[in-house]
Structure formats: structure tokens, C-alpha cells
N, C-alpha and C. Protein backbone atom coordinates (compact mmCIF):
# COMPACT_ATOMS: atom_id res chain seq x y z
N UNK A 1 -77.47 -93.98 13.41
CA UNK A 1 -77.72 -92.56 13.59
C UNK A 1 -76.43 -91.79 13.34
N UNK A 2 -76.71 -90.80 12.51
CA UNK A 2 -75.21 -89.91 12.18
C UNK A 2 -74.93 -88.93 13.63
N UNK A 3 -73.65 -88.59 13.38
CA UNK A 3 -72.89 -88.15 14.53
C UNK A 3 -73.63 -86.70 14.81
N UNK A 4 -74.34 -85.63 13.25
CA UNK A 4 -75.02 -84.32 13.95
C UNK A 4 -75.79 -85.04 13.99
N UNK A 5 -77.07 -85.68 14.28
CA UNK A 5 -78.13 -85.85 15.04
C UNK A 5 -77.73 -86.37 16.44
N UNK A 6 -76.81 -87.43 16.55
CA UNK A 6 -76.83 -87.72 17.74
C UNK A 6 -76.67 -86.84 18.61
N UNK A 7 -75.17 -85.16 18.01
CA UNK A 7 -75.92 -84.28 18.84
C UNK A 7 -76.15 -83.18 18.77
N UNK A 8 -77.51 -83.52 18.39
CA UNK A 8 -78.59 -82.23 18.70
C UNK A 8 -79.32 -83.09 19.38
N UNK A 9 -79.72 -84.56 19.30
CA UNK A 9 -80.77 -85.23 20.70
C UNK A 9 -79.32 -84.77 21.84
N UNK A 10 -78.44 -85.17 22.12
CA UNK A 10 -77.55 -84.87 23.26
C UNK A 10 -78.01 -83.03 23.85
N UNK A 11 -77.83 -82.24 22.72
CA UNK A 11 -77.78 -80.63 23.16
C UNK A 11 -79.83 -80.92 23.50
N UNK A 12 -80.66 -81.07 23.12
CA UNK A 12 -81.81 -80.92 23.48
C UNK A 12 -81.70 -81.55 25.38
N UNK A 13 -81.31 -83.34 25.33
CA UNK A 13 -81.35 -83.40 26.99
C UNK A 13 -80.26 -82.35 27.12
N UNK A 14 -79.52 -82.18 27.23
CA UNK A 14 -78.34 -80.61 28.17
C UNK A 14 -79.44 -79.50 28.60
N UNK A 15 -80.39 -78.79 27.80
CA UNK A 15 -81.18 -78.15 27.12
C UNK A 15 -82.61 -78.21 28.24
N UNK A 16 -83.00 -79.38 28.47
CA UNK A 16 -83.40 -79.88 29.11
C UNK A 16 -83.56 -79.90 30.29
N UNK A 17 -82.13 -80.20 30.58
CA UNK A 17 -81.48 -80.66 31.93
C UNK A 17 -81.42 -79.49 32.75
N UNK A 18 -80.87 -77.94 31.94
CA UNK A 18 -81.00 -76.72 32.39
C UNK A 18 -82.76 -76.28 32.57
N UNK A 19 -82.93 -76.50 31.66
CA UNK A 19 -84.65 -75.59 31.89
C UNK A 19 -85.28 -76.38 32.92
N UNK A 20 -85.41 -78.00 33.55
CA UNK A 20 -86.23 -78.31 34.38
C UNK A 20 -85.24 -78.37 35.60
N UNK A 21 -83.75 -78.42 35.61
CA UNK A 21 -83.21 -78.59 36.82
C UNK A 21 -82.82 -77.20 37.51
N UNK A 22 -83.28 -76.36 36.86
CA UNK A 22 -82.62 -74.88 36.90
C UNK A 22 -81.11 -74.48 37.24
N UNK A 23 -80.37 -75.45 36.25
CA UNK A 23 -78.98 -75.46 36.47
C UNK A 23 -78.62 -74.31 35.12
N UNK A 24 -77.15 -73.91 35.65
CA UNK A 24 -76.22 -72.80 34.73
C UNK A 24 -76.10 -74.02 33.64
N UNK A 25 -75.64 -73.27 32.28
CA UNK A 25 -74.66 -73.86 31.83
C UNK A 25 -73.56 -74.87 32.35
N UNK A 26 -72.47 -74.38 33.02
CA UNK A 26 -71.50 -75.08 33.63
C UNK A 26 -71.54 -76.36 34.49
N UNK A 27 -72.75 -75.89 34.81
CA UNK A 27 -73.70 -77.38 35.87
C UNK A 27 -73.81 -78.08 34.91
N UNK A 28 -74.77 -77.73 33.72
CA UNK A 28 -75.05 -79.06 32.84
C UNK A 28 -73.78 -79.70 32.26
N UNK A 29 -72.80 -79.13 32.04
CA UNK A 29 -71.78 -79.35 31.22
C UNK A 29 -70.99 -80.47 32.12
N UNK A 30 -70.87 -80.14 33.38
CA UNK A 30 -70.13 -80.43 34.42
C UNK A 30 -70.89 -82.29 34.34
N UNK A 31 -71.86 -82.09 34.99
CA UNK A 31 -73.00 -82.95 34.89
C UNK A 31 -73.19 -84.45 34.07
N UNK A 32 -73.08 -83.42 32.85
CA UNK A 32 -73.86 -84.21 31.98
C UNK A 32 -73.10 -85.46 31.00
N UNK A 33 -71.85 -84.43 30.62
CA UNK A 33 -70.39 -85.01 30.31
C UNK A 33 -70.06 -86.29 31.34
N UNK A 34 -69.88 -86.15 32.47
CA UNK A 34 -69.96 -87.15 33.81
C UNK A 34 -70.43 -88.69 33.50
N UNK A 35 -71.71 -88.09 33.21
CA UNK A 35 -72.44 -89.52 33.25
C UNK A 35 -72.88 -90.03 31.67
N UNK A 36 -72.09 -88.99 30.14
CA UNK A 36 -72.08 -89.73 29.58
C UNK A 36 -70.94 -89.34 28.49
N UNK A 37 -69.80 -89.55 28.90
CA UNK A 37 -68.55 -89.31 28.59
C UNK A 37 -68.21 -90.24 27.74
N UNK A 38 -68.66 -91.47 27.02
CA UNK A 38 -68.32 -92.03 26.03
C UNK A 38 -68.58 -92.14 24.61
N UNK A 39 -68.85 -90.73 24.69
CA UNK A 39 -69.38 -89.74 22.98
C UNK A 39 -68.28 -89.79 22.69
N UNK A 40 -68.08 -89.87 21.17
CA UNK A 40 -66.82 -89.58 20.45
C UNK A 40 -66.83 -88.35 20.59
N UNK A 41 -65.34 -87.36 20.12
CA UNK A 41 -65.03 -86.16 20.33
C UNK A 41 -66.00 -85.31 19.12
N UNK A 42 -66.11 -86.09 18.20
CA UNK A 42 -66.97 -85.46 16.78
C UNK A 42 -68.41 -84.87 17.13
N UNK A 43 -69.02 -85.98 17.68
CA UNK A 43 -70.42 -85.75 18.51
C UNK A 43 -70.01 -84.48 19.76
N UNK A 44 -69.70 -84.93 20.80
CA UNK A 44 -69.60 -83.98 21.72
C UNK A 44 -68.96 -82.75 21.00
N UNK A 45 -68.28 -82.14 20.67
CA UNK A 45 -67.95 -81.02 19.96
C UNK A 45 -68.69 -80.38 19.31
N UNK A 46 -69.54 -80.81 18.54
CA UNK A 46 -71.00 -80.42 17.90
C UNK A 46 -72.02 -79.98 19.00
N UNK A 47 -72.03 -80.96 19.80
CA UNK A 47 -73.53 -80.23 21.10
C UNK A 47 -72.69 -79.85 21.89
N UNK A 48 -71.06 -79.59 22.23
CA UNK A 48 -70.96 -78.35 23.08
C UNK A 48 -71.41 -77.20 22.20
N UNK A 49 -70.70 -76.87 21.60
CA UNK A 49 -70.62 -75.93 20.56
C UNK A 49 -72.00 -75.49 20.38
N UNK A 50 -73.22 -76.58 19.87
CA UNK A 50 -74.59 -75.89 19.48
C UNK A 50 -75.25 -75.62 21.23
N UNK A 51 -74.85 -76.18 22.40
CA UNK A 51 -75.33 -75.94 24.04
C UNK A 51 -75.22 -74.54 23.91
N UNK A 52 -73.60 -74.42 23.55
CA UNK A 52 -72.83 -72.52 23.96
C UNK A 52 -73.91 -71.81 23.13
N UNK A 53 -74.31 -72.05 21.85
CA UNK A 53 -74.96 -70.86 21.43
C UNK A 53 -76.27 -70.75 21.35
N UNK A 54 -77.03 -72.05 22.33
CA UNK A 54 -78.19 -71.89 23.12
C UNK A 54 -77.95 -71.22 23.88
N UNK A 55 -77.42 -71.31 24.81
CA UNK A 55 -77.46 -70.69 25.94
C UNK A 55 -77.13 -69.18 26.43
N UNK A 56 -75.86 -69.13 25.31
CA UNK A 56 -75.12 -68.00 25.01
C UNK A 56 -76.18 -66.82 24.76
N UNK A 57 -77.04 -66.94 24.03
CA UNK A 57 -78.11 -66.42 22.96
C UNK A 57 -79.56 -66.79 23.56
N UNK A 58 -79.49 -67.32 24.69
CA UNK A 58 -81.17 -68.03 25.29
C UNK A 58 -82.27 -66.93 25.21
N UNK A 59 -82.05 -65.47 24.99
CA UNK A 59 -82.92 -64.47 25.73
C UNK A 59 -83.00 -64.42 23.87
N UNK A 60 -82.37 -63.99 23.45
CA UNK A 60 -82.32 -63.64 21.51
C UNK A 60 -83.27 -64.82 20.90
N UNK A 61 -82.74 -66.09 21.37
CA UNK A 61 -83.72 -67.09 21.11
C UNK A 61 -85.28 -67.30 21.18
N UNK A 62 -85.52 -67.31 22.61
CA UNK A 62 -86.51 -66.91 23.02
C UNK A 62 -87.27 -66.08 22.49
N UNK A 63 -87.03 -64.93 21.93
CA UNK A 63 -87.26 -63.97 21.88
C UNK A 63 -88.28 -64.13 20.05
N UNK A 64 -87.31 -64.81 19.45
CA UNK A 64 -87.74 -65.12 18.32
C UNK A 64 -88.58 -66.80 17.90
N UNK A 65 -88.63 -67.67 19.10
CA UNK A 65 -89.60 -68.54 19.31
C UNK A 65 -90.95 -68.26 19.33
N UNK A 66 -90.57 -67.11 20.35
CA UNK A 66 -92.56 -66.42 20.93
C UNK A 66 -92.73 -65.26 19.80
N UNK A 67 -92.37 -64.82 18.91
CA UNK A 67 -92.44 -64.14 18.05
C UNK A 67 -93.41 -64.84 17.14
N UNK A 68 -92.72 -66.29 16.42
CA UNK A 68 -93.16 -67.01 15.35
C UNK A 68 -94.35 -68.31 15.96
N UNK A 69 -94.18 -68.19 17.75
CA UNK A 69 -95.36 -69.15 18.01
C UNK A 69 -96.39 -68.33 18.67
N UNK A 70 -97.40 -68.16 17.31
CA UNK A 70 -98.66 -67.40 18.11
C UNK A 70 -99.24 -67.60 19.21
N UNK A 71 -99.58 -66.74 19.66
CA UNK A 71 -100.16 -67.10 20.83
C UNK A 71 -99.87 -68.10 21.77
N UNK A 72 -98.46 -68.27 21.88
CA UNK A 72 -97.41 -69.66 22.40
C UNK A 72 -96.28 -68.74 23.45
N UNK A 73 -96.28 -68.91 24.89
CA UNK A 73 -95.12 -68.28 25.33
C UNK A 73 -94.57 -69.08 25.74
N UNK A 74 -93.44 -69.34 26.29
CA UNK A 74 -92.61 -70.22 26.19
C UNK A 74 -92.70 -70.78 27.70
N UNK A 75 -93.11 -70.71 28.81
CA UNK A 75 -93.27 -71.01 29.81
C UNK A 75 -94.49 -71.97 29.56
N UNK A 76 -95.43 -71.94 28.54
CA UNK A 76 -96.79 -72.88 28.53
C UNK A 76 -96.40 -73.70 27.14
N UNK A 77 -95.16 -73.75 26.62
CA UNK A 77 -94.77 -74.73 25.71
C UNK A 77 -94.29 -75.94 26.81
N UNK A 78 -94.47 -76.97 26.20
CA UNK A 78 -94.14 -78.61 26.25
C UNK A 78 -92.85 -78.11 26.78
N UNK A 79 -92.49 -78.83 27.24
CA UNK A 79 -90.51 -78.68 28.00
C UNK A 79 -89.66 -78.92 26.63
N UNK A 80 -90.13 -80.33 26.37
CA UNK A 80 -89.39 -81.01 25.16
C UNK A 80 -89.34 -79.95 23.80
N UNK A 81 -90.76 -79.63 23.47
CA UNK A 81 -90.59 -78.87 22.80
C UNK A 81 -90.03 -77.46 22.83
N UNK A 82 -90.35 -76.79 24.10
CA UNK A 82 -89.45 -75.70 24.01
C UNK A 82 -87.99 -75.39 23.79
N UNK A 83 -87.63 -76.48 24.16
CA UNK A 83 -86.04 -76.72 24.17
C UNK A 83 -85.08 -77.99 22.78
N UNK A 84 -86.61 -78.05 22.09
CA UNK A 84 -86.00 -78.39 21.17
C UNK A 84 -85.75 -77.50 19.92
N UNK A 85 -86.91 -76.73 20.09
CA UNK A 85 -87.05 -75.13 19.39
C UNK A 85 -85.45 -74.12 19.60
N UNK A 86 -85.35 -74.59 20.62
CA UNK A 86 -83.73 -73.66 21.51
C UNK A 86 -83.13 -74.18 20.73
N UNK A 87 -82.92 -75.45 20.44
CA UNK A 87 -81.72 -75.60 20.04
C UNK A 87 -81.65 -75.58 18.42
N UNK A 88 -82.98 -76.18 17.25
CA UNK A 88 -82.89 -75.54 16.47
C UNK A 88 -82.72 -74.56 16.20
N UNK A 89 -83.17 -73.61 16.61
CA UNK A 89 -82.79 -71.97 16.29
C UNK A 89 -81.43 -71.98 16.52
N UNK A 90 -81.06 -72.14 17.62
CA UNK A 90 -79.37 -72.14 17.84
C UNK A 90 -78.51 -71.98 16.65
N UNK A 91 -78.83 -73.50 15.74
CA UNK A 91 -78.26 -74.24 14.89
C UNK A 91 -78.20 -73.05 13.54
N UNK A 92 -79.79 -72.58 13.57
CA UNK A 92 -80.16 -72.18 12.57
C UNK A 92 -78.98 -70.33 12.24
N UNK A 93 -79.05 -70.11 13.60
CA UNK A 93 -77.81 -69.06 13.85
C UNK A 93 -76.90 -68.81 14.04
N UNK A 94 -76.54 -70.38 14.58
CA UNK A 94 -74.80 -70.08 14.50
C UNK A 94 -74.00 -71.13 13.13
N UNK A 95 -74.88 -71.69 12.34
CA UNK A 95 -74.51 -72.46 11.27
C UNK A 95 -75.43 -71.88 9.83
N UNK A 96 -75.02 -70.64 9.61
CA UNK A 96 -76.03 -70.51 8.25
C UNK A 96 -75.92 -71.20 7.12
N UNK A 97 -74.80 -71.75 7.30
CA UNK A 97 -74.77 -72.76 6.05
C UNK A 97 -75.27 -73.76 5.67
N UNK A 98 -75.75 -74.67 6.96
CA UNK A 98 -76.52 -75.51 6.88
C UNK A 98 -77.85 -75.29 6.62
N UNK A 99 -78.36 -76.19 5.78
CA UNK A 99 -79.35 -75.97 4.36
C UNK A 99 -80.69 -75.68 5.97
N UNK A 100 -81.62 -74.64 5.90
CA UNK A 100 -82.70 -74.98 6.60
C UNK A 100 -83.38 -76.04 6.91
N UNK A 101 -83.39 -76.88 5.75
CA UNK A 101 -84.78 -77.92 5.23
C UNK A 101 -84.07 -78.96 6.32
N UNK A 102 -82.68 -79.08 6.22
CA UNK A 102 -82.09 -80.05 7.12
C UNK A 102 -81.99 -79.47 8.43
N UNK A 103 -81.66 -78.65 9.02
CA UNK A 103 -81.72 -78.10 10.95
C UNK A 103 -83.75 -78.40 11.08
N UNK A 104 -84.35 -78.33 10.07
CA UNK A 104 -85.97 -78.36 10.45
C UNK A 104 -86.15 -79.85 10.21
N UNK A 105 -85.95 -80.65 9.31
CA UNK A 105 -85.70 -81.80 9.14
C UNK A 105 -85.18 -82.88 10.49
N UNK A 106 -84.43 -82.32 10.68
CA UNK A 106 -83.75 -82.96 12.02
C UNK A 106 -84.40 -82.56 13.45
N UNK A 107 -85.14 -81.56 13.54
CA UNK A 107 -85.39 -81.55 14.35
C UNK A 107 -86.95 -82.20 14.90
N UNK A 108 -87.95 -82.35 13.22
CA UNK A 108 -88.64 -82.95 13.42
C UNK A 108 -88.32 -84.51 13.83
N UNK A 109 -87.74 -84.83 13.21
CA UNK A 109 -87.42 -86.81 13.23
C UNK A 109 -86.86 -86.50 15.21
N UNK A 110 -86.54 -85.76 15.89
CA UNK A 110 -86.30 -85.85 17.11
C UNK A 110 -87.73 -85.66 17.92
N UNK A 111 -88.42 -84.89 17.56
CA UNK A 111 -89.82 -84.28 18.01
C UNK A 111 -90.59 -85.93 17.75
N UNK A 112 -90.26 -86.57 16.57
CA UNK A 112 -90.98 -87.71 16.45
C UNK A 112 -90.86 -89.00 17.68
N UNK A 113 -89.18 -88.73 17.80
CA UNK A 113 -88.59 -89.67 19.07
C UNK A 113 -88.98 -89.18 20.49
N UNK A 114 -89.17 -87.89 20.82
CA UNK A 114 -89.16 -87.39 21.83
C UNK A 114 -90.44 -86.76 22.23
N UNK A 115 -91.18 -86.34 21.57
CA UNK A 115 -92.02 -85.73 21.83
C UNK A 115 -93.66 -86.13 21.16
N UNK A 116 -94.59 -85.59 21.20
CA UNK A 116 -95.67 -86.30 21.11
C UNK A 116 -96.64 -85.92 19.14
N UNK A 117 -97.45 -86.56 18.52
CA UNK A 117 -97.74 -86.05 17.36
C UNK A 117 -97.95 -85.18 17.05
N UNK A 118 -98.44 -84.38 17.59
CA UNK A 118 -98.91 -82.69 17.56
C UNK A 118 -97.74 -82.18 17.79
N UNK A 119 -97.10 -82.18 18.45
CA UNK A 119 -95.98 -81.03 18.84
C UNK A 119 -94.91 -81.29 17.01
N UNK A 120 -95.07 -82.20 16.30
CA UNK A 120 -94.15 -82.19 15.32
C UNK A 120 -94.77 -81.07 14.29
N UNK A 121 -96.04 -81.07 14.05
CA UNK A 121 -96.89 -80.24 13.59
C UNK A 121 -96.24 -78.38 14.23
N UNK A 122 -95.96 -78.37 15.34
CA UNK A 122 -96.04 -77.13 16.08
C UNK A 122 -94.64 -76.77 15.81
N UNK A 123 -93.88 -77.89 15.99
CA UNK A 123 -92.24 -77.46 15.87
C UNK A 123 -92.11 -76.91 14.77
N UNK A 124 -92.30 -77.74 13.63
CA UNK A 124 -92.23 -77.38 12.18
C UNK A 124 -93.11 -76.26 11.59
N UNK A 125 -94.18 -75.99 12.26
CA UNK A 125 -94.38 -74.44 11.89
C UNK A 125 -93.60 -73.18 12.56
N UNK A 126 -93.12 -73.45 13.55
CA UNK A 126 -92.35 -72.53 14.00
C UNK A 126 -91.23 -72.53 13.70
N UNK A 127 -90.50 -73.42 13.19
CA UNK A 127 -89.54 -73.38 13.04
C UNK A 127 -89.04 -73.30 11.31
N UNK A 128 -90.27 -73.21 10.49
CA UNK A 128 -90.39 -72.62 8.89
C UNK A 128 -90.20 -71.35 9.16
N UNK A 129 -91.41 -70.69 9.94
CA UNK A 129 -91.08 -69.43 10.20
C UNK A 129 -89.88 -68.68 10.66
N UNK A 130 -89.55 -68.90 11.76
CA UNK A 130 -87.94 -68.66 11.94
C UNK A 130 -87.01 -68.43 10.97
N UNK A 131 -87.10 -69.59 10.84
CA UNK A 131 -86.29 -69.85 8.94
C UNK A 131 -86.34 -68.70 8.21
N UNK A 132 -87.44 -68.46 7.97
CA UNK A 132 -87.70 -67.93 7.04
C UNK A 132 -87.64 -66.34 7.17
N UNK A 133 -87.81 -65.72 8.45
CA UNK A 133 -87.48 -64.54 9.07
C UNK A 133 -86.23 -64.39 8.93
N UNK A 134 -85.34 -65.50 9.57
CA UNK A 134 -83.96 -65.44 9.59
C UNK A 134 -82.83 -65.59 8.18
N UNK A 135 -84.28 -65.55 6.91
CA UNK A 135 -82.79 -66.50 5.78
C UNK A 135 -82.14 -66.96 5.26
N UNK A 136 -80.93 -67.14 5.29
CA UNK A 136 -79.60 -68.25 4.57
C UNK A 136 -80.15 -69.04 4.12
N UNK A 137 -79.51 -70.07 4.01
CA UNK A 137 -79.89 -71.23 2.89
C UNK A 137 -81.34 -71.65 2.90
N UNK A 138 -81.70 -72.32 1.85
CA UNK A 138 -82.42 -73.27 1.82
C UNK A 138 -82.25 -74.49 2.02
């Protein structure tokens, strides 16, 4: 597994860890680092970095999840999936350079590990859309 996927699965549990434990930022960080501190600096630097501009941006995010998931609010989305949506978008906004096809790409093959068959279907339409509202590359 390459070092950005490993973390964006890392920033999804952080991601996670906040939306069902109802911890800050700083909690998860505090936390989470703790008990798995033997990430290379390459990896961890990548999912701090994509955590901060989840979180940083959670309400902007949000905002444009329930936009592109019809009739989908984010309190009656899947956990996994809601917060894997967080963090694609994240990606998708604070890295425009990175090609879309790959932040949607990646986030399906995680939805495949993590989450259930349908929801890969759900991610990836919402998250074309986004895309595609939002832009930059292909």
C-alpha cells in the first residue's frame, strides 16, 4: 500500500474517531498518534495535514456533501461513509492538483475495504459531483 493511501485510511479512522467519540481535533490527534505512532513521518504528515483541513473546513464540507447527496443529510449517512466523503472533499480542496479521478479513485478502493457495496456506488456519485462543482484537474 502506498504511503497517500495509507493516509487517507489513517485521516478517515481520526475522522471517525471525532464524529463517533465526539472528540475536538486535538483529542484525536493527541489520541490517536499515541496508540499508533509508528507511521513514517511521510504518511503521518499527509493525514495530519488532510485531518487539519477536514476539520478546519468541517461546516464548508458538509455543506457541499448534502448539497451533491440528494436527499442524503449527513446525520442519516453511514459513519464510514460520511467521513470518508470528509475527507475526500478535504483532499479535493486543499490539493487541486491532484488529478480528481485519483482523490475519487482512492477513496473508492477504501469504501471497498471499509465500508459496505452500495455505499461505493453512493461515495462515487457524490463525490463525481463535488468534483465536478468544484473543478481543477481531471
Amino acid at each position: 500500500m502506498g504511503t497517500r493511501r495509507k493516509s487517507r485510511e489513517i485521516v478517515l479512522q481520526m475522522l471517525f474517531q471525532a464524529d463517533m467519540g465526539k472528540q475536538n481535533a486535538d483529542q484525536v490527534r493527541r489520541t490517536f498518534w499515541a496508540e499508533h505512532g509508528a507511521t513514517s513521518a511521510e504518511v503521518r504528515g499527509f493525514a495530519d495535514d488532510l485531518f487539519r483541513v477536514a476539520t478546519d473546513r468541517l461546516s464548508e464540507i458538509d455543506s457541499l456533501i448534502e448539497k451533491h447527496a440528494e436527499h442524503w443529510r449527513m446525520e442519516r449517512m453511514a459513519a464510514v461513509d460520511r467521513n470518508l466523503l470528509r475527507a475526500a472533499v478535504a483532499e479535493l480542496l486543499a490539493y487541486p492538483d491532484t488529478p480528481r479521478a485519483v482523490v475519487i479513485n482512492e477513496a473508492l478502493e477504501i469504501a471497498r475495504k471499509f465500508s459496505s457495496p452500495e455505499s461505493v456506488h453512493f461515495v462515487n456519485g457524490v463525490l463525481d459531483s463535488v468534483g465536478k462543482d468544484l473543478g481543477g484537474s481531471q
